[in-house]
N, C-alpha and C. Protein backbone atom coordinates (compact mmCIF):
# COMPACT_ATOMS: atom_id res chain seq x y z
N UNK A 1 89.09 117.78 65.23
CA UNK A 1 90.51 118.09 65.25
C UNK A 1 91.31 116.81 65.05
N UNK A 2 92.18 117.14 64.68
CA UNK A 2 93.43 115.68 64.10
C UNK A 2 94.30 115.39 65.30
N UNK A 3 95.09 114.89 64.61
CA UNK A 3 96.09 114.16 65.59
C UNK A 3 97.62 114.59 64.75
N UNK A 4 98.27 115.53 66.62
CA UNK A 4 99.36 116.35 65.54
C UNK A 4 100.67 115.10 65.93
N UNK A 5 101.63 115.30 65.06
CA UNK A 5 102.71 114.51 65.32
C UNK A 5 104.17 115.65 64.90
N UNK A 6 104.88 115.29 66.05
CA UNK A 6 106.36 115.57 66.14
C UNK A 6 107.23 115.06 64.95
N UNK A 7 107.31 115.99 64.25
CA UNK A 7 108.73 115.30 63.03
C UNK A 7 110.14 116.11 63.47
N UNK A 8 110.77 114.93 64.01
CA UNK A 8 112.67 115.49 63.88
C UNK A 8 113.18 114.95 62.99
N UNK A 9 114.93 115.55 63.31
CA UNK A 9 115.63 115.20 62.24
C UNK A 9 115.58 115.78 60.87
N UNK A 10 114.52 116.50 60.73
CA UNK A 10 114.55 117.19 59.38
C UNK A 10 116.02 117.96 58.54
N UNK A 11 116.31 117.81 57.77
CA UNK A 11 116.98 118.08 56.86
C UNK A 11 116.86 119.74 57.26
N UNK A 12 118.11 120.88 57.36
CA UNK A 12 117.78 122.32 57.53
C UNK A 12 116.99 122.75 56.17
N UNK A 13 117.21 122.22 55.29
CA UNK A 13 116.37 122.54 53.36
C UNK A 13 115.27 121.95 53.68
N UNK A 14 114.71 121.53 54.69
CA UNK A 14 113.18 121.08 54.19
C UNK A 14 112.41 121.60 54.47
N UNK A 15 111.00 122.02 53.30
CA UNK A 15 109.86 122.90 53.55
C UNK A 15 109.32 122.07 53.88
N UNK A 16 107.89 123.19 54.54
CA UNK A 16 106.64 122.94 54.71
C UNK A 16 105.91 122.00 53.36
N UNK A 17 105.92 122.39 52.31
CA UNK A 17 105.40 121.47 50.62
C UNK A 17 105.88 120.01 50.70
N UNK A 18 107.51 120.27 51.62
CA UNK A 18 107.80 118.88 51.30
C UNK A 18 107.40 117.65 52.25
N UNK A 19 106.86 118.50 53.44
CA UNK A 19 106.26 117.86 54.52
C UNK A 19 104.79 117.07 54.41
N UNK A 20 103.95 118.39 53.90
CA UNK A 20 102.89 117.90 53.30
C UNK A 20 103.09 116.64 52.01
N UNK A 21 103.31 116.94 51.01
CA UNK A 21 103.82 115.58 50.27
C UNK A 21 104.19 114.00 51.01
N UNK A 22 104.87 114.44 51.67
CA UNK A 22 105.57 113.53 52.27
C UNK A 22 104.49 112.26 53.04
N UNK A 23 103.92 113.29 54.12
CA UNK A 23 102.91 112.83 55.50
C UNK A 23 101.39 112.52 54.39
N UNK A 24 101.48 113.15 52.58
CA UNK A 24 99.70 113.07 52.51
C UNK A 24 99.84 111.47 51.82
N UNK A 25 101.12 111.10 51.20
CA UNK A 25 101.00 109.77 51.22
C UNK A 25 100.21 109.07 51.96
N UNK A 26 100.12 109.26 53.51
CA UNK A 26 99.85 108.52 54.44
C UNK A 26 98.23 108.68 54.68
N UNK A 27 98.11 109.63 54.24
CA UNK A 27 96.22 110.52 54.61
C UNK A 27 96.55 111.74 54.04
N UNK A 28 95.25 112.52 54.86
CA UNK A 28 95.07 113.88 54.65
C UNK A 28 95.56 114.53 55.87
N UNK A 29 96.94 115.29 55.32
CA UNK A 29 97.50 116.48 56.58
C UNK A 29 96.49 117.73 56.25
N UNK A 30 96.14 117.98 57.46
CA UNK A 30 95.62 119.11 57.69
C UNK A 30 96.66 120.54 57.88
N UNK A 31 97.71 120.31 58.31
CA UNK A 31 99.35 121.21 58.70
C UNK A 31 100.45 120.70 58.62
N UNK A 32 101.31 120.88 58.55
CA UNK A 32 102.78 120.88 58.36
C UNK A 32 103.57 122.37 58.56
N UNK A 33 103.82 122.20 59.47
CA UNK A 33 104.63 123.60 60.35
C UNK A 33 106.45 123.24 60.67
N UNK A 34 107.11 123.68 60.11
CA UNK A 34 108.56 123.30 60.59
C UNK A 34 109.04 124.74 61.53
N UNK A 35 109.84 124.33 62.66
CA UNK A 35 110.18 125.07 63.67
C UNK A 35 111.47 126.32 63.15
N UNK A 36 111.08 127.27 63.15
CA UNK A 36 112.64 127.90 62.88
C UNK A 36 112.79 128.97 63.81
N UNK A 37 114.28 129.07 64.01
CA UNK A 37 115.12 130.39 65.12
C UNK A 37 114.45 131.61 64.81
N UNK A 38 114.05 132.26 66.09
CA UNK A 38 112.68 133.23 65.89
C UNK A 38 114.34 134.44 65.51
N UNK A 39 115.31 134.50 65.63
CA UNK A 39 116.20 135.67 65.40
C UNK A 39 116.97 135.06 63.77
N UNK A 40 117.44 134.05 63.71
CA UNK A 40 118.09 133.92 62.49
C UNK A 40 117.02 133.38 61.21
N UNK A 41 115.76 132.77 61.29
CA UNK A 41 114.96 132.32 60.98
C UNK A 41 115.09 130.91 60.02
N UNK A 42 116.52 130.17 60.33
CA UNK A 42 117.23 128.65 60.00
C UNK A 42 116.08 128.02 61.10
N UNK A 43 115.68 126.69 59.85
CA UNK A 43 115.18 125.60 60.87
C UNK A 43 115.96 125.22 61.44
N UNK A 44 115.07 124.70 62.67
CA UNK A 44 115.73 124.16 63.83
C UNK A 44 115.59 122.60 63.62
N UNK A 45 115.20 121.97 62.55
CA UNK A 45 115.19 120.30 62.50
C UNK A 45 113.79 119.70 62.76
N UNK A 46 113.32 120.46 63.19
CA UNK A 46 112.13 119.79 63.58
C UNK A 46 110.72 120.43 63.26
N UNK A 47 109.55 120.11 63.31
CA UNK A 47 108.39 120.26 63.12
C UNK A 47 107.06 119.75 63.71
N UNK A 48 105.61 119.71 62.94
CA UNK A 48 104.89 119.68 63.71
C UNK A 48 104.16 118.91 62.34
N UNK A 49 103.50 118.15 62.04
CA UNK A 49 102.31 117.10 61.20
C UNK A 49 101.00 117.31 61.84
N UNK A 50 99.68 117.92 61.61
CA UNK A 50 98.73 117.20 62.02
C UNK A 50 98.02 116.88 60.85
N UNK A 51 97.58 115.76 61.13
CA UNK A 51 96.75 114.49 60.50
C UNK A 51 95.43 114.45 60.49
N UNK A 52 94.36 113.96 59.62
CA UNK A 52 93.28 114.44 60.22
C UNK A 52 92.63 113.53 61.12
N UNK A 53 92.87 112.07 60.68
CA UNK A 53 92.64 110.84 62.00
C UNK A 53 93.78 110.20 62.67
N UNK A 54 93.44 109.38 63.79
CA UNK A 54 94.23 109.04 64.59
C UNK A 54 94.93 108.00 63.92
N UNK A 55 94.14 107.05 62.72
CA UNK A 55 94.68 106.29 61.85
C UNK A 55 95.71 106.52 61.16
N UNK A 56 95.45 107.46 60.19
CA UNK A 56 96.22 108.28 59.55
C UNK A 56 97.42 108.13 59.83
N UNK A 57 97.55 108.61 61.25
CA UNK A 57 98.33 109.44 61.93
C UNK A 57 99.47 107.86 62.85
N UNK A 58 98.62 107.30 62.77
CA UNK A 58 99.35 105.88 63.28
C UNK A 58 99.80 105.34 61.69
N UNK A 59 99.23 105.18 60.61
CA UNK A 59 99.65 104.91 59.49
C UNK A 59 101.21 105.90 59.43
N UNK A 60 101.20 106.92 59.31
CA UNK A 60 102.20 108.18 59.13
C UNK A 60 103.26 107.59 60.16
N UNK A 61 103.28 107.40 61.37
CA UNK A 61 104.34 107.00 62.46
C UNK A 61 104.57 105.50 61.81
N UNK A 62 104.25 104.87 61.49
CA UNK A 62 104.50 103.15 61.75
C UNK A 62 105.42 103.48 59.49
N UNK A 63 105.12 103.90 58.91
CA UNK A 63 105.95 104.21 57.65
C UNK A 63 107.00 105.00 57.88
N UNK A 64 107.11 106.24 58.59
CA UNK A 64 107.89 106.90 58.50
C UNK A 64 109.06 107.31 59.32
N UNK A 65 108.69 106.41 60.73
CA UNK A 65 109.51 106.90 61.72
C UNK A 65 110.77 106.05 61.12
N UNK A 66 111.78 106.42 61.37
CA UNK A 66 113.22 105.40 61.25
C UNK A 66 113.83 105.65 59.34
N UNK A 67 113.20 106.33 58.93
CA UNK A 67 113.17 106.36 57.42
C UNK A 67 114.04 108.08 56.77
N UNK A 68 114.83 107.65 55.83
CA UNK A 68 115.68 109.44 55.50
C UNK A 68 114.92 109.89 54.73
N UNK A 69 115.05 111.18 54.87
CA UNK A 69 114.52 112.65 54.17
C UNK A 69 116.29 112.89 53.94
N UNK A 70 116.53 113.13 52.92
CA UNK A 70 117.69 113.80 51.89
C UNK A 70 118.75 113.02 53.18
N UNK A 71 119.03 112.39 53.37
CA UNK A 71 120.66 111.77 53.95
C UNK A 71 120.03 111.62 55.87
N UNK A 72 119.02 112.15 56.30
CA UNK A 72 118.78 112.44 57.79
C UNK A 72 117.55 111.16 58.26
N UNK A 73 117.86 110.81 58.73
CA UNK A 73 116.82 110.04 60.30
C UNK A 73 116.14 110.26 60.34
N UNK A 74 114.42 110.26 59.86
CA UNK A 74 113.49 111.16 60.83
C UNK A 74 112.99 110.20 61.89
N UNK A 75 112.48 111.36 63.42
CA UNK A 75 112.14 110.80 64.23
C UNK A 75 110.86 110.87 64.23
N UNK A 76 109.93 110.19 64.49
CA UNK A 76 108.35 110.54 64.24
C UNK A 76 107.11 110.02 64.92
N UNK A 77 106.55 110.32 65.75
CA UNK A 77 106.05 110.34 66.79
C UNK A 77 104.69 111.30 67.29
N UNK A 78 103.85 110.89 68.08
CA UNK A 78 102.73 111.81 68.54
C UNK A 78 103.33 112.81 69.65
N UNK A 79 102.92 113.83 68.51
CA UNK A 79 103.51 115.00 69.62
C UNK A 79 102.48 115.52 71.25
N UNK A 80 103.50 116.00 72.13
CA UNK A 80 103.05 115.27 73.54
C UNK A 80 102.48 117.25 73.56
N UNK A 81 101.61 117.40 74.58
CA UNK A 81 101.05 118.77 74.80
C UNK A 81 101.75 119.33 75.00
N UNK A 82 102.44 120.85 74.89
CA UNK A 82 103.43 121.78 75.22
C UNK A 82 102.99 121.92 77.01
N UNK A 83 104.06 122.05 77.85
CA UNK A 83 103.91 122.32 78.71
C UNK A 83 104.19 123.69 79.31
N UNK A 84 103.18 124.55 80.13
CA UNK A 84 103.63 125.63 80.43
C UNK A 84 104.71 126.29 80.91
N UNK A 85 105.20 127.12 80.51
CA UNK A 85 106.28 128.35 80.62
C UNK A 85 106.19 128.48 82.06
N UNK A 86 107.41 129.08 82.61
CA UNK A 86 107.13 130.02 84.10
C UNK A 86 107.97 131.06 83.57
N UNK A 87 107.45 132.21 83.95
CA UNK A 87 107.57 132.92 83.64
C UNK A 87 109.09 133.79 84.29
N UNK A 88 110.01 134.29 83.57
CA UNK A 88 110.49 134.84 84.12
C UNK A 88 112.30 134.67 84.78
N UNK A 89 112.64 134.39 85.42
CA UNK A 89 114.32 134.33 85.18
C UNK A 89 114.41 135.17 86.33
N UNK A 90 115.71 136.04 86.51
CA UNK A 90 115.97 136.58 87.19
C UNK A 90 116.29 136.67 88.56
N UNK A 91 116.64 137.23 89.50
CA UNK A 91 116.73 136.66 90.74
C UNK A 91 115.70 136.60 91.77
N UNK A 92 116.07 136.44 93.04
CA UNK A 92 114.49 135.84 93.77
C UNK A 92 115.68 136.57 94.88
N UNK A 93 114.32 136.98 95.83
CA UNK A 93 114.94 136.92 96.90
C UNK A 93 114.65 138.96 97.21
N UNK A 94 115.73 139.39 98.04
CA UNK A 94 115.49 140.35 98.65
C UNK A 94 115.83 141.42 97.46
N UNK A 95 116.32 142.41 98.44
CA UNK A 95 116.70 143.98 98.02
C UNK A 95 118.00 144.26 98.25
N UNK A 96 118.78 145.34 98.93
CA UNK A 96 119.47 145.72 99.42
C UNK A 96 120.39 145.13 100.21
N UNK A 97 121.76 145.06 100.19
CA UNK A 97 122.07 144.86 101.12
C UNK A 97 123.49 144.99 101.69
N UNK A 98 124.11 145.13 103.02
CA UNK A 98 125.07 145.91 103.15
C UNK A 98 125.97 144.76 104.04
N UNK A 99 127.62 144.58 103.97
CA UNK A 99 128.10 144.01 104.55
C UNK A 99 128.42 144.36 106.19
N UNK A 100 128.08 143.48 107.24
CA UNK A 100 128.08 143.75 108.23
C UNK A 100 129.61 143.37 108.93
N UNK A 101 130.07 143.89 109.70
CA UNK A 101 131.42 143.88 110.72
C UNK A 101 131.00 143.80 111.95
């Protein structure tokens, strides 16, 4: 398995093709995934690179971080493990209840 890296800042026009292009300069991407609004389906700026070595993948951060894609910043970096969800919202606590006098 590779080594995935965090791309922000993305341009809302930028594909997945242009990601790959971009990161295979550096090595061989194995993925290029950009994040989009699961209801409007507009990227959200950001994405996901994995690389297939850790080299690579340090090559890819040390070229690209600080550098524009069409007029934008990218930020670029080893992406950190997703951390788990809790599940749920809503209120806590009791049931019923009635004002006392």
């Amino acid at each position: 398995m590779g080594t995935k890296l965090y791309v922000g800042g993305l341009p809302f026009a930028a594909t997945e093709s242009q990601l790959t292009t971009l990161f295979g300069e550096h090595g061989t991407v194995e993925s290029a995934r950009i994040i989009a609004d699961k209801f409007t389906g507009q990227s959200r700026g950001f994405g996901f690179v994995e690389m297939s070595t850790a080299e690579e993948a340090k090559a890819a951060i040390t070229a690209l971080n600080g550098s524009q894609m069409d007029g934008r910043s990218l930020t670029v970096n080893e992406a950190k493990p997703m951390e788990p969800r809790s599940g749920g919202g809503g209120r806590s606590g009791g049931g019923y209840t009635r004002n006392r006098y």
